[in-house]
N, C-alpha and C. Protein backbone atom coordinates (compact mmCIF):
# COMPACT_ATOMS: atom_id res chain seq x y z
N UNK A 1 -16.68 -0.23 22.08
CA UNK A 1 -16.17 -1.57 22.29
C UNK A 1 -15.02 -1.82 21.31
N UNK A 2 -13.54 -2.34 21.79
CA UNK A 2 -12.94 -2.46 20.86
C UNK A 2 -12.98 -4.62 20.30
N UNK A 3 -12.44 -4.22 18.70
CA UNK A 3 -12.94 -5.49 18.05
C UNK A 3 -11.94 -6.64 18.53
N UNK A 4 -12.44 -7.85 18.44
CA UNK A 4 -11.25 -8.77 19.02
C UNK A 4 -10.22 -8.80 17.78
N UNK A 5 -8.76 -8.76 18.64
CA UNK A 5 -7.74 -8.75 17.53
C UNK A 5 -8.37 -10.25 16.36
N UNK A 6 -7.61 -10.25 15.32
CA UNK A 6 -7.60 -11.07 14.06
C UNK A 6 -7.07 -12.54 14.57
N UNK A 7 -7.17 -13.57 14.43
CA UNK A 7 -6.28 -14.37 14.91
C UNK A 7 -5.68 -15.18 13.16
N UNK A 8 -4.15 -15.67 13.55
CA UNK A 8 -4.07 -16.58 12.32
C UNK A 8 -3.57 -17.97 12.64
N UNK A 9 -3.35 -18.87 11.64
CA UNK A 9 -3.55 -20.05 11.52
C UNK A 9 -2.09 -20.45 11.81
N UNK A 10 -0.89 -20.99 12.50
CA UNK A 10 0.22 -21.18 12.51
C UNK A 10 0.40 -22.21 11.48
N UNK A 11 1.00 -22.37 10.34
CA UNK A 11 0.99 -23.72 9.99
C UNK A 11 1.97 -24.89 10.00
N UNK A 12 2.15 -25.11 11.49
CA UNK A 12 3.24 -26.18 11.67
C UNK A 12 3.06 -27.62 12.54
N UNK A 13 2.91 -28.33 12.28
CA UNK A 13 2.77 -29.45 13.00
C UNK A 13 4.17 -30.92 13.10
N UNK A 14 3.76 -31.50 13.66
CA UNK A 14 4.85 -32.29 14.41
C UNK A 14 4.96 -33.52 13.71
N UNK A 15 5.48 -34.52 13.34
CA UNK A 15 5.23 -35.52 12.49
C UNK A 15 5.71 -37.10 13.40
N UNK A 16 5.44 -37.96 12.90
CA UNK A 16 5.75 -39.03 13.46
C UNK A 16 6.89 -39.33 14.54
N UNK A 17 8.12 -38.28 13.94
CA UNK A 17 8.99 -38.61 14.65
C UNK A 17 9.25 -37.50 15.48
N UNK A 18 8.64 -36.52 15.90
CA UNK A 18 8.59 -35.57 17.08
C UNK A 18 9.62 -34.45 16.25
N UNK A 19 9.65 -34.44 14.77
CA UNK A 19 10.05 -33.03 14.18
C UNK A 19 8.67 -32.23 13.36
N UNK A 20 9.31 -30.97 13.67
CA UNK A 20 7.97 -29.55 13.18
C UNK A 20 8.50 -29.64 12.46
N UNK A 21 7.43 -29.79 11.28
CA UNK A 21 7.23 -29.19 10.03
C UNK A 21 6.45 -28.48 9.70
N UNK A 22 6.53 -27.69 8.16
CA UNK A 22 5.39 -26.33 7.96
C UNK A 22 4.13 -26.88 7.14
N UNK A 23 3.40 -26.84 7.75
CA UNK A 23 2.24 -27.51 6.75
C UNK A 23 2.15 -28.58 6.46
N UNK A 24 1.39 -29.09 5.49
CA UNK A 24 1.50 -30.25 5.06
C UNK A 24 2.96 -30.57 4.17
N UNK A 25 4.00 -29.54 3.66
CA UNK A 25 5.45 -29.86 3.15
C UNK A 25 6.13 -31.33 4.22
N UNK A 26 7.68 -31.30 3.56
CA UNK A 26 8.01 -31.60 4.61
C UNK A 26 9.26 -31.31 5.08
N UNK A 27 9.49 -29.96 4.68
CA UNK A 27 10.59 -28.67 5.36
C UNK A 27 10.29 -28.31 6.42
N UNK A 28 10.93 -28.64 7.07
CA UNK A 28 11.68 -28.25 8.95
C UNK A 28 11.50 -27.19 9.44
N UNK A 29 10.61 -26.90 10.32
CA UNK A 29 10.78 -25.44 10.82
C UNK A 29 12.32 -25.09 10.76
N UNK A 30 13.15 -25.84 11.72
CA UNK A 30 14.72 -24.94 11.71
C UNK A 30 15.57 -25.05 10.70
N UNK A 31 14.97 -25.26 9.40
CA UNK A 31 15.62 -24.81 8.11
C UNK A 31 15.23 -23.81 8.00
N UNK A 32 13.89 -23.56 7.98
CA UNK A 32 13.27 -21.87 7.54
C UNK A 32 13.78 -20.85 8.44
N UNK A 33 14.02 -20.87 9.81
CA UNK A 33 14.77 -20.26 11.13
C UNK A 33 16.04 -20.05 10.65
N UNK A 34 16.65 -21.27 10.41
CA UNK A 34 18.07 -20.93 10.09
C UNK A 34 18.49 -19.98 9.04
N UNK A 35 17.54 -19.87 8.02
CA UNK A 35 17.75 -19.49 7.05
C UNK A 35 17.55 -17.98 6.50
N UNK A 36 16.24 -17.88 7.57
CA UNK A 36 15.84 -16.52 8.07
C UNK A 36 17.45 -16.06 8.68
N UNK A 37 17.58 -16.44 9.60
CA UNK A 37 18.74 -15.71 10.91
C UNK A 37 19.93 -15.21 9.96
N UNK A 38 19.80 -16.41 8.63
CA UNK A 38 21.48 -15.93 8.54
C UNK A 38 20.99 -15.15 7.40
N UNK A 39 19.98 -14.55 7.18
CA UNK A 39 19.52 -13.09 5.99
C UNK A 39 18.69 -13.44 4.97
N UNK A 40 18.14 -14.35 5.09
CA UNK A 40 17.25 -14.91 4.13
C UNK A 40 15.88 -14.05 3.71
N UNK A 41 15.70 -13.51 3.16
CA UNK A 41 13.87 -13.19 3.39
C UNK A 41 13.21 -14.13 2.89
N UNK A 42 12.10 -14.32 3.31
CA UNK A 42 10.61 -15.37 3.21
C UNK A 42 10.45 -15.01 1.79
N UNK A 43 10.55 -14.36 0.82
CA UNK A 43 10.71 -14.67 -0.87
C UNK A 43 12.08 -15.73 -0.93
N UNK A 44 13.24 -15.64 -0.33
CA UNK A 44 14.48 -16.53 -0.97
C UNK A 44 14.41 -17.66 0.03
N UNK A 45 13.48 -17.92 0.56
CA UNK A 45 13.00 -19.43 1.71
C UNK A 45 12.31 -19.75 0.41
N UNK A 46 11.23 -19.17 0.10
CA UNK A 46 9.89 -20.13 -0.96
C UNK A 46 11.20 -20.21 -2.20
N UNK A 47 11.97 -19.58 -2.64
CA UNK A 47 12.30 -20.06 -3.42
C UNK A 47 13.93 -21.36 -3.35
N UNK A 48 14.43 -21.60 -1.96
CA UNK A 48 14.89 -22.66 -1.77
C UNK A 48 13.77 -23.55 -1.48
N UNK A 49 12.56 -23.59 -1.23
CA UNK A 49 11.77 -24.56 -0.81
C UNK A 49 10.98 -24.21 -1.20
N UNK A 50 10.43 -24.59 -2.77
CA UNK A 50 8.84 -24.50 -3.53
C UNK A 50 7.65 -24.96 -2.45
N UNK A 51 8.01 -25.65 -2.07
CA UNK A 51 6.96 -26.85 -1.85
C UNK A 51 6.15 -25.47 -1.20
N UNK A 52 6.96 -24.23 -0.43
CA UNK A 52 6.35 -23.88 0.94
C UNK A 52 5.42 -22.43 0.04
N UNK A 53 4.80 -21.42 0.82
CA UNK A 53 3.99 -20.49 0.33
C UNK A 53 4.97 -19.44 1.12
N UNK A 54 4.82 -18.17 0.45
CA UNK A 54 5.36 -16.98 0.87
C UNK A 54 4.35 -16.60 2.57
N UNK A 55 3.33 -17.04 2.08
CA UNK A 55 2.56 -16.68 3.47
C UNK A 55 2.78 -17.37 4.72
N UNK A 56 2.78 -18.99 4.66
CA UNK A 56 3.28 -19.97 5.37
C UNK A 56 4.79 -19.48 6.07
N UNK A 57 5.60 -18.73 5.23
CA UNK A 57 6.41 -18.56 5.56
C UNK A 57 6.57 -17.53 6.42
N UNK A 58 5.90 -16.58 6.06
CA UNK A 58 5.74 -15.28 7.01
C UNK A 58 5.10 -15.12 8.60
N UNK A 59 4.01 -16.36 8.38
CA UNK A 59 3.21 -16.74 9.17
C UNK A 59 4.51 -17.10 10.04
N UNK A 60 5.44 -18.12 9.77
CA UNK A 60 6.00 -18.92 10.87
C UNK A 60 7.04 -18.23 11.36
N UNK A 61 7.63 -17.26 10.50
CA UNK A 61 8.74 -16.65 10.99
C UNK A 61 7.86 -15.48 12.06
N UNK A 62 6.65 -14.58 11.53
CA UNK A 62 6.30 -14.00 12.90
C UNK A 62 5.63 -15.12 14.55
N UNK A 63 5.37 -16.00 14.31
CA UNK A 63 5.09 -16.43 15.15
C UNK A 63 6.66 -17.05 16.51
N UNK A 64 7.86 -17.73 15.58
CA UNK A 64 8.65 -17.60 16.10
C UNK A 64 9.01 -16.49 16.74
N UNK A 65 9.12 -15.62 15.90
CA UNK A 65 9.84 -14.15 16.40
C UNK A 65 9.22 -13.67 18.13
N UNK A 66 7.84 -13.82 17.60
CA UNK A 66 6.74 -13.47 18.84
C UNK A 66 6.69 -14.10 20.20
């Protein structure tokens, strides 16, 4: 029998005014996108944006990607 894949937690939700944000922060998914695209890695995202986690970040950029 094979095992069910792993699942993970996306962490982005929508806020009052119908923009995604990552987590409980309140950085923009398409800052972290943008920032990714133009060569960023998810270490130089957490470090323009403390607030966020290296994992949070990884999390959202594979889920976009996917």
């Amino acid at each position: 029998m094979i095992p069910d894949a792993p699942t993970m937690t996306v962490p982005l939700r929508t806020d009052e005014h119908g923009a995604i944000r990552i987590g409980k922060t309140r950085v923009l998914l398409e800052l972290v996108i943008h920032a990714y695209y133009m060569g960023e890695t998810p270490e130089g995202i957490v470090d323009s944006y403390p607030s966020l986690t290296t994992a949070d970040v990884y999390a959202v950029i594979g889920y976009y990607r996917n």
